[in-house]
C-alpha atoms as a PDB file:
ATOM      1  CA  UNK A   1     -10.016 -12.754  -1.782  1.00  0.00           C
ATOM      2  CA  UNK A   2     -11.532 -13.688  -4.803  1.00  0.00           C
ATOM      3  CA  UNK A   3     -13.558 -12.992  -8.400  1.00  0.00           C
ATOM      4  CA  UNK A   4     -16.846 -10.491  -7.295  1.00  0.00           C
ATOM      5  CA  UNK A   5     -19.575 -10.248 -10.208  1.00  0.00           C
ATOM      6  CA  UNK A   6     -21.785  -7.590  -9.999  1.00  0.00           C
ATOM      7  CA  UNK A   7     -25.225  -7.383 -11.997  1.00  0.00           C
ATOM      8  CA  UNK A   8     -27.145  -4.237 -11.294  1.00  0.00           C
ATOM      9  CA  UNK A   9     -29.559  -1.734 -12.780  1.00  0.00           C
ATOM     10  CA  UNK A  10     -27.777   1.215 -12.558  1.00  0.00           C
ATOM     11  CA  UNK A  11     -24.121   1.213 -12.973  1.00  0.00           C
ATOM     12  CA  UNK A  12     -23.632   4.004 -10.308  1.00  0.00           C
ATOM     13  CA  UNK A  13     -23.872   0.683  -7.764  1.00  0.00           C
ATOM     14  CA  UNK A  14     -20.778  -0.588  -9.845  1.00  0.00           C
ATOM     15  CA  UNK A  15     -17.724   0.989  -8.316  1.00  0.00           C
ATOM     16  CA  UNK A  16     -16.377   3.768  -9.951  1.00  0.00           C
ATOM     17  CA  UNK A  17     -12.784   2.077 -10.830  1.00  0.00           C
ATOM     18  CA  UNK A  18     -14.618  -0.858 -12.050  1.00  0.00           C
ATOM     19  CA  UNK A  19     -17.274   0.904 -14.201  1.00  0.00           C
ATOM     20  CA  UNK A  20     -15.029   0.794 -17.404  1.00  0.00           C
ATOM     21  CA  UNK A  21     -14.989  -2.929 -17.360  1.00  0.00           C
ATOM     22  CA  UNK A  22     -18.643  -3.337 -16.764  1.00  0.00           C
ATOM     23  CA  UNK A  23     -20.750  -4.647 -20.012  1.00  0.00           C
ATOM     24  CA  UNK A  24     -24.529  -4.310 -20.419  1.00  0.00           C
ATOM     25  CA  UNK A  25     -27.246  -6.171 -21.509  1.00  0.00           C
ATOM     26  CA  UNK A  26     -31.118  -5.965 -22.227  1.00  0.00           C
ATOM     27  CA  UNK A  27     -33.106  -8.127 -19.577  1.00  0.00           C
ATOM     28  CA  UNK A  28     -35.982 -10.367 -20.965  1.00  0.00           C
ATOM     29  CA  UNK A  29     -39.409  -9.246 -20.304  1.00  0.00           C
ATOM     30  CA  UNK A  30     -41.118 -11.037 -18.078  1.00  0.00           C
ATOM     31  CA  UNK A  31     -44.833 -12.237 -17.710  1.00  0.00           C
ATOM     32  CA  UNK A  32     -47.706 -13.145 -15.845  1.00  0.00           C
ATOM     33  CA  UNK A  33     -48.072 -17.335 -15.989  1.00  0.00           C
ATOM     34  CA  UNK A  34     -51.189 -19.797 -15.460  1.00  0.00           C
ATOM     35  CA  UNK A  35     -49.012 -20.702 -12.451  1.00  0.00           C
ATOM     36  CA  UNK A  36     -48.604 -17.411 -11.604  1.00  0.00           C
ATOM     37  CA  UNK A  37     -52.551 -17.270 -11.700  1.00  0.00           C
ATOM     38  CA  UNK A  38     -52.847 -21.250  -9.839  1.00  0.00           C
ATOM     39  CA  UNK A  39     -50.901 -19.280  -7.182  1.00  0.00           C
ATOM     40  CA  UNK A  40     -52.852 -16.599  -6.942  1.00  0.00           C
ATOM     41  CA  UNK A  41     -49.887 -14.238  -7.520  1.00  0.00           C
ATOM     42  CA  UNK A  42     -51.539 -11.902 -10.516  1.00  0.00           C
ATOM     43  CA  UNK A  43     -52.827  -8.599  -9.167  1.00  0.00           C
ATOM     44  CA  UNK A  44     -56.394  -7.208  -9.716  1.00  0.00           C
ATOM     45  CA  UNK A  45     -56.517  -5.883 -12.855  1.00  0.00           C
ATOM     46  CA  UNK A  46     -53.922  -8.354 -14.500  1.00  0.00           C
ATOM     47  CA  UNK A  47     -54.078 -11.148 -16.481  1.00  0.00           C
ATOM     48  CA  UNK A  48     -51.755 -14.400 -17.968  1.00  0.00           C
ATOM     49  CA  UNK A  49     -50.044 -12.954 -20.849  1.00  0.00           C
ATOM     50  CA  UNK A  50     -49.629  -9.246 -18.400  1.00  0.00           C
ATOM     51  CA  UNK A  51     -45.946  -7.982 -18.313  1.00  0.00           C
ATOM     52  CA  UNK A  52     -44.708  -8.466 -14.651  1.00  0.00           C
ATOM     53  CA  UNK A  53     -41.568  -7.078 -14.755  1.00  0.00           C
ATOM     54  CA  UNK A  54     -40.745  -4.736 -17.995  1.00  0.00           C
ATOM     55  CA  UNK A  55     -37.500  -5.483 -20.031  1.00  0.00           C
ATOM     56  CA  UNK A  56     -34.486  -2.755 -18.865  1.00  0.00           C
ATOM     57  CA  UNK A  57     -31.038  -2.321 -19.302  1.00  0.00           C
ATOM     58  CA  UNK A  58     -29.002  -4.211 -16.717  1.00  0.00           C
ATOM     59  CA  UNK A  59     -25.177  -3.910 -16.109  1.00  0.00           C
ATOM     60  CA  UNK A  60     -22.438  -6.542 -15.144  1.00  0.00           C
ATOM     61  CA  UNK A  61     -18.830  -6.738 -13.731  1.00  0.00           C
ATOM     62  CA  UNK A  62     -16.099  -9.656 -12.892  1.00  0.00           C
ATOM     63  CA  UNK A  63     -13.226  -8.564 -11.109  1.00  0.00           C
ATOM     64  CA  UNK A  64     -10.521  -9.769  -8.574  1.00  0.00           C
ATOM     65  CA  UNK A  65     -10.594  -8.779  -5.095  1.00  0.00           C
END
């Protein structure tokens, strides 16, 4: 069938007989941007500079099908 890679944040989504295999990283931190703010996308209460979506621990898999 072919290779599957799987990049999740919790490695219960990984399949159990694939788990050992899986690797994990630390995902960047992401923030608010003047475009974010052109777009109007920044909620009340935010600002440029704000963390929109915190760093976490993310978990990835290649395997044959």
């Amino acid at each position: 069938m072919g290779k599957v890679t799987m990049d999740v944040g919790n490695l219960n989504h990984i399949p159990a007989d694939k788990r050992a295999a899986a690797t994990s990283y630390e995902s960047i931190v992401s923030l608010y941007t003047e475009s974010d703010e052109k777009h109007k996308l920044i909620p009340k209460g935010k600002k440029v500079g704000d963390v929109h979506i915190p760093s976490d621990t993310r978990y990835t898999v290649t395997y044959e099908e």
